[in-house]
N, C-alpha and C. Protein backbone atom coordinates (compact mmCIF):
# COMPACT_ATOMS: atom_id res chain seq x y z
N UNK A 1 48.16 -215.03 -98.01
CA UNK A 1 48.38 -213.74 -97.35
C UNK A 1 48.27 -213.97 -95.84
N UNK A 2 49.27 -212.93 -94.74
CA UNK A 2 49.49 -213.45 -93.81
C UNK A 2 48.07 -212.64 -92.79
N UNK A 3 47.91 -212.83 -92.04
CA UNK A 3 46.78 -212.42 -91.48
C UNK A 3 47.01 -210.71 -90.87
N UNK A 4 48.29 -210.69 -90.30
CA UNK A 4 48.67 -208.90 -90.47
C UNK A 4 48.30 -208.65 -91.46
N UNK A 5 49.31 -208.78 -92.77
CA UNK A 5 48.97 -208.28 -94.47
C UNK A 5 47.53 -208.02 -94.66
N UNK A 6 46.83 -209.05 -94.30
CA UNK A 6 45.26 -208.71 -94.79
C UNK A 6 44.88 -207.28 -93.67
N UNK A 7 45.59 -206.89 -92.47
CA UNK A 7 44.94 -206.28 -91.55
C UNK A 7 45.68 -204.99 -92.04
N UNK A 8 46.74 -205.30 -93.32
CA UNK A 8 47.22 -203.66 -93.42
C UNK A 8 48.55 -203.60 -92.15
N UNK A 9 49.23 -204.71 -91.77
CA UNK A 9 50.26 -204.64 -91.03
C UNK A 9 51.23 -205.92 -91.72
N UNK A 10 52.88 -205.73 -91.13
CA UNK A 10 54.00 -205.91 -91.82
C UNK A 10 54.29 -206.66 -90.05
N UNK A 11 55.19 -206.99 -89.96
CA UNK A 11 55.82 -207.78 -89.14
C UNK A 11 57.47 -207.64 -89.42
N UNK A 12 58.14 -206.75 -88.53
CA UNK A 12 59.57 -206.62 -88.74
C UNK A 12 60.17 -207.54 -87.36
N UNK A 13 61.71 -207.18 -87.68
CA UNK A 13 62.94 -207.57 -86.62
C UNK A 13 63.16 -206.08 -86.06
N UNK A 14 63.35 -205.71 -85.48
CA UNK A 14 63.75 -204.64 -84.92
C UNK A 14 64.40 -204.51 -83.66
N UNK A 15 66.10 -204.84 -83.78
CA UNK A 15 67.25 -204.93 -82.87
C UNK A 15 66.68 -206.24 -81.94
N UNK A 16 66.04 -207.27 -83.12
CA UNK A 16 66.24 -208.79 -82.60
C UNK A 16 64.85 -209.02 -81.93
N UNK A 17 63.91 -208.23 -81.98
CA UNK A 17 62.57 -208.25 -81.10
C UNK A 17 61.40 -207.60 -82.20
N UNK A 18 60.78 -208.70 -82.54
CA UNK A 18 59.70 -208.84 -83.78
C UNK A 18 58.41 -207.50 -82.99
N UNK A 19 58.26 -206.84 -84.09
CA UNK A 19 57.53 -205.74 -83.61
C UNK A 19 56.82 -205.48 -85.40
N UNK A 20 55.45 -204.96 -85.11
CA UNK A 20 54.11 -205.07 -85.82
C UNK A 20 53.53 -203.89 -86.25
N UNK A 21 53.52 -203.21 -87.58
CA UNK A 21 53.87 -201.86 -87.81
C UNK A 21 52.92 -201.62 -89.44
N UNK A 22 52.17 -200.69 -89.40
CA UNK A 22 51.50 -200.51 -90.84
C UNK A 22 51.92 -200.76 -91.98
N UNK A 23 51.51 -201.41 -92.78
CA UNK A 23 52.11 -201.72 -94.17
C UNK A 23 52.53 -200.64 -94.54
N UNK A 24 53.54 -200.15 -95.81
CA UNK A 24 53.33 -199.35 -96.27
C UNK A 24 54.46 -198.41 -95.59
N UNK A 25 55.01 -198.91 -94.70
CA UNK A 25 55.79 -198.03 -93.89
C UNK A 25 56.93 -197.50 -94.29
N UNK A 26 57.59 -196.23 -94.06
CA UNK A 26 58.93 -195.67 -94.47
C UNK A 26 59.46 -195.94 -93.43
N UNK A 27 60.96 -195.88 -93.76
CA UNK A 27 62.32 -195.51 -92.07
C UNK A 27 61.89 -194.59 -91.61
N UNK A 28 61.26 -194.09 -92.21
CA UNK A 28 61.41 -192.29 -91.83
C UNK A 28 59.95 -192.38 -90.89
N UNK A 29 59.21 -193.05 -91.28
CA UNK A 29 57.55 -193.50 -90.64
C UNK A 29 58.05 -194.32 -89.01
N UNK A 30 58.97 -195.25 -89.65
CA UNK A 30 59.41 -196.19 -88.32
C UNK A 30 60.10 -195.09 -87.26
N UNK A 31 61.13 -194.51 -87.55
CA UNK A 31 61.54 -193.72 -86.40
C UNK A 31 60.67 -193.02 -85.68
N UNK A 32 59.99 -192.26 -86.50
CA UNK A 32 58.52 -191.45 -85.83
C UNK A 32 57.47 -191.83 -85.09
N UNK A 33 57.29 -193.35 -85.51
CA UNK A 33 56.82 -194.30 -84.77
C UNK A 33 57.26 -194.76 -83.58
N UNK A 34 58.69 -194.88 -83.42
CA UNK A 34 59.39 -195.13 -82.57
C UNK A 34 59.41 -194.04 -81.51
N UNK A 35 59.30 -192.88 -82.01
CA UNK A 35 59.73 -191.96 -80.62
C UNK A 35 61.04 -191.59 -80.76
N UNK A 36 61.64 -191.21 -82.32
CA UNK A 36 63.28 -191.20 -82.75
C UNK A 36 63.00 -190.04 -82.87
N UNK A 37 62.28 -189.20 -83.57
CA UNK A 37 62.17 -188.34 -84.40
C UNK A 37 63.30 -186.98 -83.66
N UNK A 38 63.94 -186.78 -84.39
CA UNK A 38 65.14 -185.50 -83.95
C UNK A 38 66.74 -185.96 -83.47
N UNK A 39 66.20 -187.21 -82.90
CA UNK A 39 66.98 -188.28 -82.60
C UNK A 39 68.02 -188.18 -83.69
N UNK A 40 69.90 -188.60 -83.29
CA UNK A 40 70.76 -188.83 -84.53
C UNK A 40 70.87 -190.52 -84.37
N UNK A 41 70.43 -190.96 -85.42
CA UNK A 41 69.90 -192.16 -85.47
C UNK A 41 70.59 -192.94 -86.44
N UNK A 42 70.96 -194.24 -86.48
CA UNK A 42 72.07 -194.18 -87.55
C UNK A 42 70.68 -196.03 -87.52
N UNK A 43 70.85 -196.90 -88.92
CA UNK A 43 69.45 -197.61 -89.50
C UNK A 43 70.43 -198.77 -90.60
N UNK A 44 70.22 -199.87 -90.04
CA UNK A 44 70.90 -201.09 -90.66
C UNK A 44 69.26 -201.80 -91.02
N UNK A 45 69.53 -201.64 -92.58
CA UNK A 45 68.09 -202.31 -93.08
C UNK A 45 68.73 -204.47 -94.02
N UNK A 46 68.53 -205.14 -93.46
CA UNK A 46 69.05 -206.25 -94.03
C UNK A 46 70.40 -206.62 -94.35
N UNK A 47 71.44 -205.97 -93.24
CA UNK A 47 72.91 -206.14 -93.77
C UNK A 47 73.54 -204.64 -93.83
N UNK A 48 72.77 -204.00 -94.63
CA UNK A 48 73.03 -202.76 -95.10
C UNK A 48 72.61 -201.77 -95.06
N UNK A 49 73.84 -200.40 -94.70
CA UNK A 49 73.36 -199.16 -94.06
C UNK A 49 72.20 -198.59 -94.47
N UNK A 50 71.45 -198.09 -94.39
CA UNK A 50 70.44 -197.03 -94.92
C UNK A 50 71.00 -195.33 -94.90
N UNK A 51 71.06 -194.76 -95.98
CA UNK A 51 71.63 -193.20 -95.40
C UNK A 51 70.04 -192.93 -95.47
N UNK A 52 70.72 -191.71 -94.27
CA UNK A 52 69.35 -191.16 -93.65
C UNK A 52 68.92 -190.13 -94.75
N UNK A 53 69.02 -189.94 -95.87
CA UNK A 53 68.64 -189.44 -97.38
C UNK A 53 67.69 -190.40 -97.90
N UNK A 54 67.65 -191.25 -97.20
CA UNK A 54 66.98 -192.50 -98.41
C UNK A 54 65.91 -192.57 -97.09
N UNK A 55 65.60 -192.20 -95.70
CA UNK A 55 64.67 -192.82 -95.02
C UNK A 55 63.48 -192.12 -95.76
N UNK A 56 63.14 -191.08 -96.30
CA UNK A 56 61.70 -190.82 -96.67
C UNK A 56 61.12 -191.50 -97.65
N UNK A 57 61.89 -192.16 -98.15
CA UNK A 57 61.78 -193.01 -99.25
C UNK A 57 61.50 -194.38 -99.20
N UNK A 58 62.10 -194.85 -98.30
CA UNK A 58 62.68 -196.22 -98.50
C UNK A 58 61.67 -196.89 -97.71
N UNK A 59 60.38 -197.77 -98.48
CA UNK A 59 59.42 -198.42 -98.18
C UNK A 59 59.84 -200.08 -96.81
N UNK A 60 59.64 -199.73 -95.89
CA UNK A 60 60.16 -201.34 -95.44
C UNK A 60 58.80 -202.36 -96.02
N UNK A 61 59.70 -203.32 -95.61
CA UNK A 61 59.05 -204.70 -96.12
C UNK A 61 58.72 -205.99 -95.33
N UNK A 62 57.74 -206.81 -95.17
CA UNK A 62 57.17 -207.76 -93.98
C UNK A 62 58.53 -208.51 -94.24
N UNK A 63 59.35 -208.84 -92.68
CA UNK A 63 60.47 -209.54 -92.58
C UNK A 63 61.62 -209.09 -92.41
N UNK A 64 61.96 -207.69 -92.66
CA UNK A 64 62.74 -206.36 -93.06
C UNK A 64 63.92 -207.07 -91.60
N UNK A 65 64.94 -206.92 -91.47
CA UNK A 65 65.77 -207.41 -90.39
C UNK A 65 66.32 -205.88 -89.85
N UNK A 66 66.17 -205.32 -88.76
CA UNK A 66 66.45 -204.05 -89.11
C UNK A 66 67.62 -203.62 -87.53
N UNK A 67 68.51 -202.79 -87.66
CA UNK A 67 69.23 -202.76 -86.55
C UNK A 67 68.72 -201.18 -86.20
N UNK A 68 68.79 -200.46 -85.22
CA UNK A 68 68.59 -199.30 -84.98
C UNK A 68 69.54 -198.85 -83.67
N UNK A 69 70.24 -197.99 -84.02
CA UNK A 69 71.69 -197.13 -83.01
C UNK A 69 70.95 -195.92 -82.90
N UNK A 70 70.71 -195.26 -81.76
CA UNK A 70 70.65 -194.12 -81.20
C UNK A 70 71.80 -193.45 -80.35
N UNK A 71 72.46 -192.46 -80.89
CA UNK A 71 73.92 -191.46 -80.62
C UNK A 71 73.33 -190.94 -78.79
N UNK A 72 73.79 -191.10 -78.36
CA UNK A 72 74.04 -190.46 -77.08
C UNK A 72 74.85 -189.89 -76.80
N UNK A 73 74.93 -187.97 -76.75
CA UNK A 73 75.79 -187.63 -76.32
C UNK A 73 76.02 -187.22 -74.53
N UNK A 74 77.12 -186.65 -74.34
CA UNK A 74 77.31 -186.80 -72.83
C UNK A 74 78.57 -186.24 -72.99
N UNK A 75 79.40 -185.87 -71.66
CA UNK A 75 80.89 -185.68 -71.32
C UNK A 75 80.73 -185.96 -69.96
């Protein structure tokens, strides 16, 4: 066991820059974490999209490769 794991922390990729986050965590936990929350946020979990239906759900995992797009609007 990795020494986070024992501390109750996961170790992700997050848009290429390793960042250190409670086990146990949802998308839906990570954005909120992040400072997304309300945010239109679009979530590449290992290759593949995540619909934002599945973030309350969808447990990440130590290693998780994750991309994250935030919509900016403007004219």
């Amino acid at each position: 066991m990795s020494t986070f794991a024992a501390r109750g922390e996961i170790t992700l990729s997050v848009n290429g820059s390793e960042m250190r986050v409670p086990a146990n965590l949802t998308a839906a936990g990570l954005i909120e974490h992040m400072a997304l929350t309300g945010k239109r946020v679009a979530l590449e979990r290992n290759g593949e999209i995540l619909p934002k239906s599945r973030f309350p759900e969808q447990t990440l995992e130590h290693g998780d490769q994750l991309e994250i797009v935030v919509a900016v609007g403007g004219g």
